[in-house]
Protein backbone atom coordinates (compact mmCIF):
# COMPACT_ATOMS: atom_id res chain seq x y z
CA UNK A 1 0.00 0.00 0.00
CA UNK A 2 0.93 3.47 -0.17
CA UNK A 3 1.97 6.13 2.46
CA UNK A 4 -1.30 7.10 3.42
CA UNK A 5 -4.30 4.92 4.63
CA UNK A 6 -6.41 4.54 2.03
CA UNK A 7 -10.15 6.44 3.71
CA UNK A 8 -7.74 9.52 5.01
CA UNK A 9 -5.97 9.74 0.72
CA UNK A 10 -9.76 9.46 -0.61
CA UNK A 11 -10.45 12.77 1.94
CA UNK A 12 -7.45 14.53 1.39
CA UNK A 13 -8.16 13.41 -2.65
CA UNK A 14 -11.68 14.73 -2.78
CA UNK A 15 -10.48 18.41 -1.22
CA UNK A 16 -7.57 18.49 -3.81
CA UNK A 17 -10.55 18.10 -6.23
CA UNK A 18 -12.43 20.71 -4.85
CA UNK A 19 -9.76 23.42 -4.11
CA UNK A 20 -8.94 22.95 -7.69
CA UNK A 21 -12.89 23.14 -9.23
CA UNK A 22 -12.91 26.23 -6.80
CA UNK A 23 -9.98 27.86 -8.39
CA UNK A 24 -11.85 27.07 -11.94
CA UNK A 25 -9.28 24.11 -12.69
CA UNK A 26 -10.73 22.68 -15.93
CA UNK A 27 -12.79 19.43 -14.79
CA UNK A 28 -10.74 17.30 -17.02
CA UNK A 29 -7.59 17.96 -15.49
CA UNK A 30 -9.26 18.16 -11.98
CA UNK A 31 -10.59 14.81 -12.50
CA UNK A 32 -7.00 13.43 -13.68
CA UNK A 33 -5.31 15.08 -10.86
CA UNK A 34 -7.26 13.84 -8.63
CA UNK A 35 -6.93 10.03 -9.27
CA UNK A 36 -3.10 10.11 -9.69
CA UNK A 37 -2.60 12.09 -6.45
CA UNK A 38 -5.19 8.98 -4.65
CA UNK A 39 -2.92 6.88 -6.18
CA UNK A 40 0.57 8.31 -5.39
CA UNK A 41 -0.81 8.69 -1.56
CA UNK A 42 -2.67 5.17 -1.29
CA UNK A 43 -0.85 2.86 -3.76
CA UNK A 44 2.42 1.45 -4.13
CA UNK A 45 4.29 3.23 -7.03
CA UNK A 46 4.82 -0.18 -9.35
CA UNK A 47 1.02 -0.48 -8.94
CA UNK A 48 0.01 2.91 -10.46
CA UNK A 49 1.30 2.28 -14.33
CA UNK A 50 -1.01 -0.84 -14.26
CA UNK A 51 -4.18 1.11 -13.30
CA UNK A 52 -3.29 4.11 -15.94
CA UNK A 53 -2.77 1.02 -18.61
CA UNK A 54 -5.69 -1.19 -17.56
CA UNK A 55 -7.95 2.26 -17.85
CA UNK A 56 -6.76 3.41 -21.59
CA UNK A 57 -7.22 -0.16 -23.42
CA UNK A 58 -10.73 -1.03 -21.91
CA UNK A 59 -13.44 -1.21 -24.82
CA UNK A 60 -15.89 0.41 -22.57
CA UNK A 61 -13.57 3.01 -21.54
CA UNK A 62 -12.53 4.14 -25.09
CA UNK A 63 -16.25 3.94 -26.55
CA UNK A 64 -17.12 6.44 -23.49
CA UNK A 65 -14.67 8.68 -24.56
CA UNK A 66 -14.63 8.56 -28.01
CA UNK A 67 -18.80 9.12 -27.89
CA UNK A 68 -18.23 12.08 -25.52
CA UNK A 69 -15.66 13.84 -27.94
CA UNK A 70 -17.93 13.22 -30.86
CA UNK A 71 -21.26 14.89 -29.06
CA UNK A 72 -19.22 17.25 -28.13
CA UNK A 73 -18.25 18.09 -31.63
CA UNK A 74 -22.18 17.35 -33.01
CA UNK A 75 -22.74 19.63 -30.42
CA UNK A 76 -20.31 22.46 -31.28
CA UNK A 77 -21.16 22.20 -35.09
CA UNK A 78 -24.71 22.39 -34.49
CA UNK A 79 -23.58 26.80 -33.19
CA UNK A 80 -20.80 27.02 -36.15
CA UNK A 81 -23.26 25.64 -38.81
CA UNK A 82 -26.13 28.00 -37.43
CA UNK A 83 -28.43 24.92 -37.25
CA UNK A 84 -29.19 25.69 -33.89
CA UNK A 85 -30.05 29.33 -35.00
CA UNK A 86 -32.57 27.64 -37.48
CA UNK A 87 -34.06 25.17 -35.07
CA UNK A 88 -35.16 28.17 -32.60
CA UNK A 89 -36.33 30.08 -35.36
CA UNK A 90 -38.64 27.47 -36.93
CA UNK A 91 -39.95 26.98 -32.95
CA UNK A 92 -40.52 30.56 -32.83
CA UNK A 93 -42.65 30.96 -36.21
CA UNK A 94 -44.34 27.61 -35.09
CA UNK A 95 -45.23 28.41 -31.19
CA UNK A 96 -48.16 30.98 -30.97
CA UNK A 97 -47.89 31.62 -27.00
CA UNK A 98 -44.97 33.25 -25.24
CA UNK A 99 -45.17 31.23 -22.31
CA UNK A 100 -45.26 28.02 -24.26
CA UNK A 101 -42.27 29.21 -26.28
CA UNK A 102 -40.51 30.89 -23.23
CA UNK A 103 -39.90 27.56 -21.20
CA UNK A 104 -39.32 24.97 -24.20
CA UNK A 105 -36.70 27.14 -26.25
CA UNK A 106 -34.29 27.15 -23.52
CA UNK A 107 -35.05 23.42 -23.18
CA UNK A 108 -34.27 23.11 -26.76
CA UNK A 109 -30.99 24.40 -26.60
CA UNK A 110 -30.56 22.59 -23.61
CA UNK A 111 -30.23 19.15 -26.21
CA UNK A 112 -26.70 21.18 -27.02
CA UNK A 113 -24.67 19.62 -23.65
CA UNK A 114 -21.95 22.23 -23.78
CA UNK A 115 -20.55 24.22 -20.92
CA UNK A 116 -22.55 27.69 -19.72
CA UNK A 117 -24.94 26.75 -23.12
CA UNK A 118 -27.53 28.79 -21.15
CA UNK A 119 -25.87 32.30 -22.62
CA UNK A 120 -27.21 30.46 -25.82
CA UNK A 121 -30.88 30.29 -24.70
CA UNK A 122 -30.62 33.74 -22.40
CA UNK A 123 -30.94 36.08 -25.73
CA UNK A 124 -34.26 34.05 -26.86
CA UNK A 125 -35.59 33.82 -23.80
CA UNK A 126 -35.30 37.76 -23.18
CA UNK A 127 -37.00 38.06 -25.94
CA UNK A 128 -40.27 36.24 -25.18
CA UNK A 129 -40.12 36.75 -21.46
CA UNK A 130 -40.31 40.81 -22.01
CA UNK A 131 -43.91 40.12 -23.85
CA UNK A 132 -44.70 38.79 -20.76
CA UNK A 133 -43.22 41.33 -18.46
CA UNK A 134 -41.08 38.84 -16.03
CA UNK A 135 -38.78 40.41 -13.73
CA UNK A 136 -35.04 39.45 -14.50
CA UNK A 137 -35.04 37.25 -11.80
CA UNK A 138 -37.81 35.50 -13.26
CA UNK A 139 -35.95 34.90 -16.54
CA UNK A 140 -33.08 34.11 -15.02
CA UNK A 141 -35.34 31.19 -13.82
CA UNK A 142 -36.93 30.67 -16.53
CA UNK A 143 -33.46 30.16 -18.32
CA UNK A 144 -31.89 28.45 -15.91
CA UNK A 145 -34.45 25.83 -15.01
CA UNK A 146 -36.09 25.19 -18.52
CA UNK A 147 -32.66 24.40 -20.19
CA UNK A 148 -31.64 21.63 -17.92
CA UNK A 149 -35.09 20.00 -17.74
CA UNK A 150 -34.29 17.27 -20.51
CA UNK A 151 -31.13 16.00 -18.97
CA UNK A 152 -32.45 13.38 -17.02
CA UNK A 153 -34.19 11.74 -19.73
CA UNK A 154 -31.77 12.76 -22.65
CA UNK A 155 -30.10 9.90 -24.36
CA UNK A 156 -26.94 11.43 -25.09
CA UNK A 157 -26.44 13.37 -21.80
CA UNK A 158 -22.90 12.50 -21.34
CA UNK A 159 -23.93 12.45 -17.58
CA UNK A 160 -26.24 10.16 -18.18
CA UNK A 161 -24.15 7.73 -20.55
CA UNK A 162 -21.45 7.91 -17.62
CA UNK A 163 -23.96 6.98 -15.13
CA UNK A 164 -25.14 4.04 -16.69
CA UNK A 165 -21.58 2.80 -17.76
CA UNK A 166 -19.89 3.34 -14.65
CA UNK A 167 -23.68 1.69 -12.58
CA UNK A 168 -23.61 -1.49 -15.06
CA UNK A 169 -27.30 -0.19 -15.27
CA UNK A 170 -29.38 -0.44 -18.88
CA UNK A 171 -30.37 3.60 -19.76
CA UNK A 172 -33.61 3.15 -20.63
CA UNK A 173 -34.11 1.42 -17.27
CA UNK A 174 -32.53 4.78 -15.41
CA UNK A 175 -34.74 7.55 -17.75
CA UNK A 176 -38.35 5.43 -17.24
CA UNK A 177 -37.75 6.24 -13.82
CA UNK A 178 -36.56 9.66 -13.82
CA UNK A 179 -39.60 11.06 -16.45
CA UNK A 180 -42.01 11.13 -13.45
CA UNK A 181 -39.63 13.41 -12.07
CA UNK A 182 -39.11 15.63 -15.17
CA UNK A 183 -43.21 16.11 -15.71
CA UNK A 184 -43.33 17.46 -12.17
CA UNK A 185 -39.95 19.52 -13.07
CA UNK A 186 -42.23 21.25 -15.52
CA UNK A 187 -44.56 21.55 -13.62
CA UNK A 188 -43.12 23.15 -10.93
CA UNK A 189 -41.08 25.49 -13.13
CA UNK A 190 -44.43 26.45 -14.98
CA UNK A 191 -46.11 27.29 -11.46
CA UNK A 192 -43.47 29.25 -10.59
CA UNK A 193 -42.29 31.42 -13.03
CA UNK A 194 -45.28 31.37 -15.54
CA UNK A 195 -48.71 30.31 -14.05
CA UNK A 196 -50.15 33.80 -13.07
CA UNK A 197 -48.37 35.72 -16.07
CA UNK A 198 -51.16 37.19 -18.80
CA UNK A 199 -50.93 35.56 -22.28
CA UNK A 200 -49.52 36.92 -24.99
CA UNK A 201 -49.93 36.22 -28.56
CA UNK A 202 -46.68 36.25 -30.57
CA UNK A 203 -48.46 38.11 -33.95
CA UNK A 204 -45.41 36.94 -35.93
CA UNK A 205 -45.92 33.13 -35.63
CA UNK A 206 -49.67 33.56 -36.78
CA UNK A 207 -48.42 32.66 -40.24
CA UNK A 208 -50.59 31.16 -43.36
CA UNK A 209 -50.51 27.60 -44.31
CA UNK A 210 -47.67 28.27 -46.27
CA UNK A 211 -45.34 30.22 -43.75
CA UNK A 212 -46.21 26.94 -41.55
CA UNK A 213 -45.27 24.67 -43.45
CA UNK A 214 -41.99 26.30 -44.37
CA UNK A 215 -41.32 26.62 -40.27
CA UNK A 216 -42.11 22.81 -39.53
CA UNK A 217 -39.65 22.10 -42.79
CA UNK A 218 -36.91 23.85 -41.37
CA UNK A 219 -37.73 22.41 -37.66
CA UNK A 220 -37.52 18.63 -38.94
CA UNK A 221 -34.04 19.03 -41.15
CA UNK A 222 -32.45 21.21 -38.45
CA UNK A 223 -33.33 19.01 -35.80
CA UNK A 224 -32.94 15.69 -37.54
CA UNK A 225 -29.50 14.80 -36.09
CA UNK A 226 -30.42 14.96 -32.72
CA UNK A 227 -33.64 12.92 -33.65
CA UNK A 228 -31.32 10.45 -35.35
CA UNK A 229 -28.91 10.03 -32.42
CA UNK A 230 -31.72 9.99 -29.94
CA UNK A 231 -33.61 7.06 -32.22
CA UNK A 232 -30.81 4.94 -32.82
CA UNK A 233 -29.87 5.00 -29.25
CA UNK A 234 -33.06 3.62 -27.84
CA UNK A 235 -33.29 1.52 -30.78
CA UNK A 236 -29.95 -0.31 -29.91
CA UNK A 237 -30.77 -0.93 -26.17
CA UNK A 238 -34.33 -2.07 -27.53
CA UNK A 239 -32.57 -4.50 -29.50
CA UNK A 240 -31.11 -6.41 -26.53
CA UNK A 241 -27.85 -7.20 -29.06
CA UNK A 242 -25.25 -6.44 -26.12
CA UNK A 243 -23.43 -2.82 -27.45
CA UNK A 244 -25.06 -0.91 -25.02
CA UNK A 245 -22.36 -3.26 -22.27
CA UNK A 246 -19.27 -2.05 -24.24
CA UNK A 247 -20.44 1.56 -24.86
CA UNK A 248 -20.68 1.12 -28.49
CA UNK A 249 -25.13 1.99 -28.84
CA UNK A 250 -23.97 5.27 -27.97
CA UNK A 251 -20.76 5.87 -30.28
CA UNK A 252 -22.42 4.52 -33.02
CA UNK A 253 -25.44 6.92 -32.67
CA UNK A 254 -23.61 9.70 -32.24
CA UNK A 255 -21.77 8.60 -35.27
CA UNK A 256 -24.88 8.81 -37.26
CA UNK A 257 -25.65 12.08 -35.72
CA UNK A 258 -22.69 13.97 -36.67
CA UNK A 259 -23.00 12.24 -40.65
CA UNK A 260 -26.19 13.13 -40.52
CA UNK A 261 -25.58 17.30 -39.39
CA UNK A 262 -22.57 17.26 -41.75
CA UNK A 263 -25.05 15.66 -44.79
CA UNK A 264 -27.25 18.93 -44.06
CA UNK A 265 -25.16 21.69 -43.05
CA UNK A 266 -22.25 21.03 -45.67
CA UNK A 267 -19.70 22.77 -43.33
CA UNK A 268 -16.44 24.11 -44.76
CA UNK A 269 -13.59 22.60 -43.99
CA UNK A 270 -12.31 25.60 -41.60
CA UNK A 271 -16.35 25.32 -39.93
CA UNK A 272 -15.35 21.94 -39.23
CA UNK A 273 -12.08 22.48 -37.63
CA UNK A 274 -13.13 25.22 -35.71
CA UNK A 275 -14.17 23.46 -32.68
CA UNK A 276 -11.41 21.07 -32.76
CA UNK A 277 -9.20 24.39 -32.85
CA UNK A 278 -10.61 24.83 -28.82
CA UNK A 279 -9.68 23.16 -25.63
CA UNK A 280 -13.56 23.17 -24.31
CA UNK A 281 -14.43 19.40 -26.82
CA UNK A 282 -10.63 17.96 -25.28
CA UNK A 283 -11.35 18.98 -21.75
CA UNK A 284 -15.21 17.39 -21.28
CA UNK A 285 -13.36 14.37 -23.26
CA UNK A 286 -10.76 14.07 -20.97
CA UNK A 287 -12.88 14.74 -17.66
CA UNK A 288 -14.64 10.98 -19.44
CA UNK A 289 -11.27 9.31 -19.32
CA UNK A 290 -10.76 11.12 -15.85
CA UNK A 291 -14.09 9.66 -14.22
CA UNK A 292 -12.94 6.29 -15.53
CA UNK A 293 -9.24 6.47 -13.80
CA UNK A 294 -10.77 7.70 -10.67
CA UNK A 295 -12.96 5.27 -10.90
CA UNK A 296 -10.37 2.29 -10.84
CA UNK A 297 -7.81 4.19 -8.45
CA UNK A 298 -10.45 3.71 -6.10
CA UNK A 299 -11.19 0.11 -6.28
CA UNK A 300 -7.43 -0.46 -6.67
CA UNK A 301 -7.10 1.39 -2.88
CA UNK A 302 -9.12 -1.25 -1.22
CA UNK A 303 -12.75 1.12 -1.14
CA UNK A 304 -14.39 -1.38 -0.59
CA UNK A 305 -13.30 -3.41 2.29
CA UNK A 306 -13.50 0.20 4.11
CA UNK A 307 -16.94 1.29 3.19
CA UNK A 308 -17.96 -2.65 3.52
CA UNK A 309 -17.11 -2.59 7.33
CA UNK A 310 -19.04 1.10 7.99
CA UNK A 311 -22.29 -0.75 6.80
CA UNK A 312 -21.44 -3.83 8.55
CA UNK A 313 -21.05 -2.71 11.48
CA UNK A 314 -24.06 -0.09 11.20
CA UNK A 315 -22.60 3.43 10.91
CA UNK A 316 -23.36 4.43 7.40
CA UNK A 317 -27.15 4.66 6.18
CA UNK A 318 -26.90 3.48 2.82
CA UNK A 319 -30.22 5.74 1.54
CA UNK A 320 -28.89 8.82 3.35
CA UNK A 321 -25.17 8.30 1.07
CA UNK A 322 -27.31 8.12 -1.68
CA UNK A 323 -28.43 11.17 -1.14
CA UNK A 324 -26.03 13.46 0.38
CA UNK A 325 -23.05 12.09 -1.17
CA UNK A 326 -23.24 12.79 -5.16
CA UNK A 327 -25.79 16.01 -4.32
CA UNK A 328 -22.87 16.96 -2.11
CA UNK A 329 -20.18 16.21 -4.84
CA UNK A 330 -22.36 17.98 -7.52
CA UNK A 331 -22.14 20.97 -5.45
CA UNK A 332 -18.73 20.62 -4.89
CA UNK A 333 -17.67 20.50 -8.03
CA UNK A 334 -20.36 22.25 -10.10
CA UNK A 335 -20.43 19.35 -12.51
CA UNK A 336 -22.88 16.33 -12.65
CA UNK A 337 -20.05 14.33 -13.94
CA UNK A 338 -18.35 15.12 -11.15
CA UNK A 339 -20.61 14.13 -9.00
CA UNK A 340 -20.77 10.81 -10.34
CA UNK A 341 -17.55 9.98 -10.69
CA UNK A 342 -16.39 10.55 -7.33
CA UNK A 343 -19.53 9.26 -5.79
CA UNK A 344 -20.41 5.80 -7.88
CA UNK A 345 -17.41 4.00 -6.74
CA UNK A 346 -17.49 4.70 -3.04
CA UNK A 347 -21.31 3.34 -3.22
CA UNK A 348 -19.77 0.63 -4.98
CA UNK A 349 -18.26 -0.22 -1.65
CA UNK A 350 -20.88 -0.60 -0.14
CA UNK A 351 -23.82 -1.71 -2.56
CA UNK A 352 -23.07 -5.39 -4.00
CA UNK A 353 -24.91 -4.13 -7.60
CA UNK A 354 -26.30 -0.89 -8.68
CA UNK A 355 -30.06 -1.49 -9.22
CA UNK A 356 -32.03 1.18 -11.44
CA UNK A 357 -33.28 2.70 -8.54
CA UNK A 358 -30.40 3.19 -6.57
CA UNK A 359 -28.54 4.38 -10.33
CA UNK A 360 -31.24 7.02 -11.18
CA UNK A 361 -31.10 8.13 -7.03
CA UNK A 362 -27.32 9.21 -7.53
CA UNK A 363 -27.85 10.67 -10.78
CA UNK A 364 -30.78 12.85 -9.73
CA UNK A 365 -28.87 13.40 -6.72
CA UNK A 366 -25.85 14.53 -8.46
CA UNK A 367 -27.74 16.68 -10.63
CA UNK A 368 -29.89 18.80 -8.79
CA UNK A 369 -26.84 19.47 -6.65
CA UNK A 370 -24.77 20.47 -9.63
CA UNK A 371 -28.06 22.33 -10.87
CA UNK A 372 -28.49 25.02 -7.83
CA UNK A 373 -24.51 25.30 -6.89
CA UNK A 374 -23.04 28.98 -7.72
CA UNK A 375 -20.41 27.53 -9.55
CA UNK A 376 -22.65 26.04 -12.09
CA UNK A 377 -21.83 28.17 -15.13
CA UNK A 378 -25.32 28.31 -16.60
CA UNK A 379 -26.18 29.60 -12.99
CA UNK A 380 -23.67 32.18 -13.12
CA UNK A 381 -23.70 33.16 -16.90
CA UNK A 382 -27.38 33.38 -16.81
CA UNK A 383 -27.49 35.78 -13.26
CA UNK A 384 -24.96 38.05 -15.26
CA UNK A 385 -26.79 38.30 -18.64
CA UNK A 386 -29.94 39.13 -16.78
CA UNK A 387 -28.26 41.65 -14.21
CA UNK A 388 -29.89 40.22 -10.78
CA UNK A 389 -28.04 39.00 -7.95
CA UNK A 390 -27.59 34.70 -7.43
CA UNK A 391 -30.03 35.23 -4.14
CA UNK A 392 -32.68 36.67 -5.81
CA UNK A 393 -32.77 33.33 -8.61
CA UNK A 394 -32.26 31.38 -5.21
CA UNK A 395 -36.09 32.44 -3.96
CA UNK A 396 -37.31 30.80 -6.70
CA UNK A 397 -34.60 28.02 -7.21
CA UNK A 398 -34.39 26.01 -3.61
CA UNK A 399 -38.41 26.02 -3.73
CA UNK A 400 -38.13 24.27 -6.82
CA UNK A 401 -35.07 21.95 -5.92
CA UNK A 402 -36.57 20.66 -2.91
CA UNK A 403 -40.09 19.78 -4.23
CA UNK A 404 -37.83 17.98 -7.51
CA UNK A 405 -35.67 16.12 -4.66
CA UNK A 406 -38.73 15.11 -2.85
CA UNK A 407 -39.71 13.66 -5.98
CA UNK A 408 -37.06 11.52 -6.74
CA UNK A 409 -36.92 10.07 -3.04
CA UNK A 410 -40.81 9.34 -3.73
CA UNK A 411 -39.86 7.89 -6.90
CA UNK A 412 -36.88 5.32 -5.26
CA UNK A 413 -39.10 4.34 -2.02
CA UNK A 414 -42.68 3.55 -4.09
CA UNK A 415 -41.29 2.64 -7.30
């Protein structure tokens, strides 16, 4: 073993990760850091090169990460092609009511998983929000809790995709349970920010048959990549053929995805290389590799015979981990991922199998606690764009997280 005991390196590890998320230490690198320092404090050094080898050749490991990098890119091409520009566009001619088209735009461009994507949204949802005459706390709201309403039932939510690979747990087992939890999500974000507002007619999308038709034309070819992904995905895991084990349902769709945007958009070459000009597709792709190298640092330190004797002998509630532990972590480091990464293997400890319940408890878990932190970039980009202070979001925010938490835990105890 190494020169620390193994529970005191996995403390000191998980406060090198935060000091670092807190200094705005790309997650990637964080992630990285963070298992090589467990490892330097908790293994022996011959052991380490092992774990760094056994981690880069696994199949599941590499289709992860490759999938990751190419959403990633899907996902940046989608801004640099203006496809996403089209896709709110046709919504907007389409969608007569400002409410309506106020809380499902931001969700829209919430099916674009890239860092602080709510400055994407914030400009539409100005737009429609001022009809209705919501404060800019309000639309902060509005922006903030409309974009991120899809996750937990969004096929290629790289959170999601690393939850179920790292839980052994089917996806389409994990989002049946989690869309109770997303209807009262909407619900709870329409009764707050939008139930008592006046209607207002957007004049502009009352548009003859033609104008219509041209709108729901440009809505199916702009949005027919994501469609494609999404469809193929459930379509492989419906097929029971054994990919979705090795990672590959999800490369392949996104595969498809990115052919499919490419087909359409007919991006220059220099469109194309744009985003792989940036460090933001490397560093999300790297924070994959970096939640699978944490990952097996910790079994490698002997996790589990420590977390197996706290439940043995009594002194850790396993629900109450569940819960506190990955919300915790998502707070901590203002990243779902995060979350789950740090948190899946010490439950691993002390669960003999991840069941669907207990994987879509630590991803809701994980996510609502990355979803109200102040060092959730959405959070913070969106505050700024609409000029009102964090605390004044927060009066409608923790309302909203605690009935969605609720949820869940009424969700893993009845269903």
């Amino acid at each position: 073993m190494g020169f620390v005991d193994p529970l005191a390196a996995i403390i000191v590890s998980i406060c090198f990760l935060g000091v670092m998320l807190y200094k705005r230490v790309n997650l990637g690198i964080a992630l990285n850091a963070t298992a090589l320092l467990l490892a330097l404090l908790s293994l022996n050094w011959q052991e380490i090169p092992p774990v760094i080898f056994e981690t880069t050749i696994d199949l599941l490991t590499i289709s992860v990460v490759l999938a990751t990098f190419v959403i990633m890119l899907l996902s940046q091409l989608y801004k640099e092609t203006g496809l996403i520009n089209d896709l709110s566009e046709s919504l907007i001619r389409i969608i007569k009511n400002s409410k309506i088209a106020s809380s499902i735009l931001p969700a829209v461009v919430g099916l674009l998983p890239v860092a602080g994507g709510a400055l994407m949204s914030a400009p539409l949802v100005d737009l429609e929000a001022e009809k209705l005459g919501l404060k800019p706390e309000k639309k902060a709201y509005v922006n903030l809790w409309f974009r991120h309403v899809i996750f937990p039932v969004y096929p290629i939510n790289q959170v999601l995709i690393l939850t179920a690979t790292l839980t052994g747990v089917a996806m389409p087992l994990i989002i049946m349970r989690q869309i109770p939890v997303i209807i009262v999500m909407i619900i709870v974000g329409y009764v707050t920010s939008l139930w008592k507002v006046s209607i207002v007619e957007n004049k502009e999308n009352s548009n003859p048959s033609k104008a219509l038709d041209s709108a729901l034309k440009s809505l199916l070819v702009s949005f027919s990549p994501i469609l494609a992904t999404i469809f193929m995905v459930v379509g492989l895991a419906l097929a029971g053929i054994g990919l979705a084990e090795q990672g590959l349902d999800v490369l392949m769709a996104s595969f498809t995805g990115l052919i499919i945007l490419i087909a359409i958009s007919r991006p220059s070459l220099q469109t194309f290389a744009k985003p792989l000009k940036g460090w933001g597709i490397y560093g999300i792709t790297l924070a994959t590799y970096g939640a699978f190298f944490l990952r097996n640092t910790m079994i490698d330190t002997g996790i589990s015979e420590i977390f197996g004797t706290l439940v043995t002998n009594g002194n850790v509630n396993i629900i109450l981990v569940l819960m506190v532990l990955p919300s915790v972590m998502g707070v901590i480091t203002g990243s779902p991922s995060g979350g789950v990464a740090v948190s899946v293997p010490i439950l691993a400890a002390i669960l003999t199998t991840f069941s669907p319940k207990t994987a879509s408890l630590i991803y809701m878990s994980a996510f609502l606690g990355y979803l109200i932190t102040p060092i959730h970039l959405c959070f913070a980009f969106t505050a700024d764009y609409f000029r009102c202070s964090l605390n004044k979001v927060y009066k409608y925010l923790i309302p909203s997280f605690l009935i969605t938490f609720t949820t869940a835990l009424l969700i893993y105890f009845l269903i």
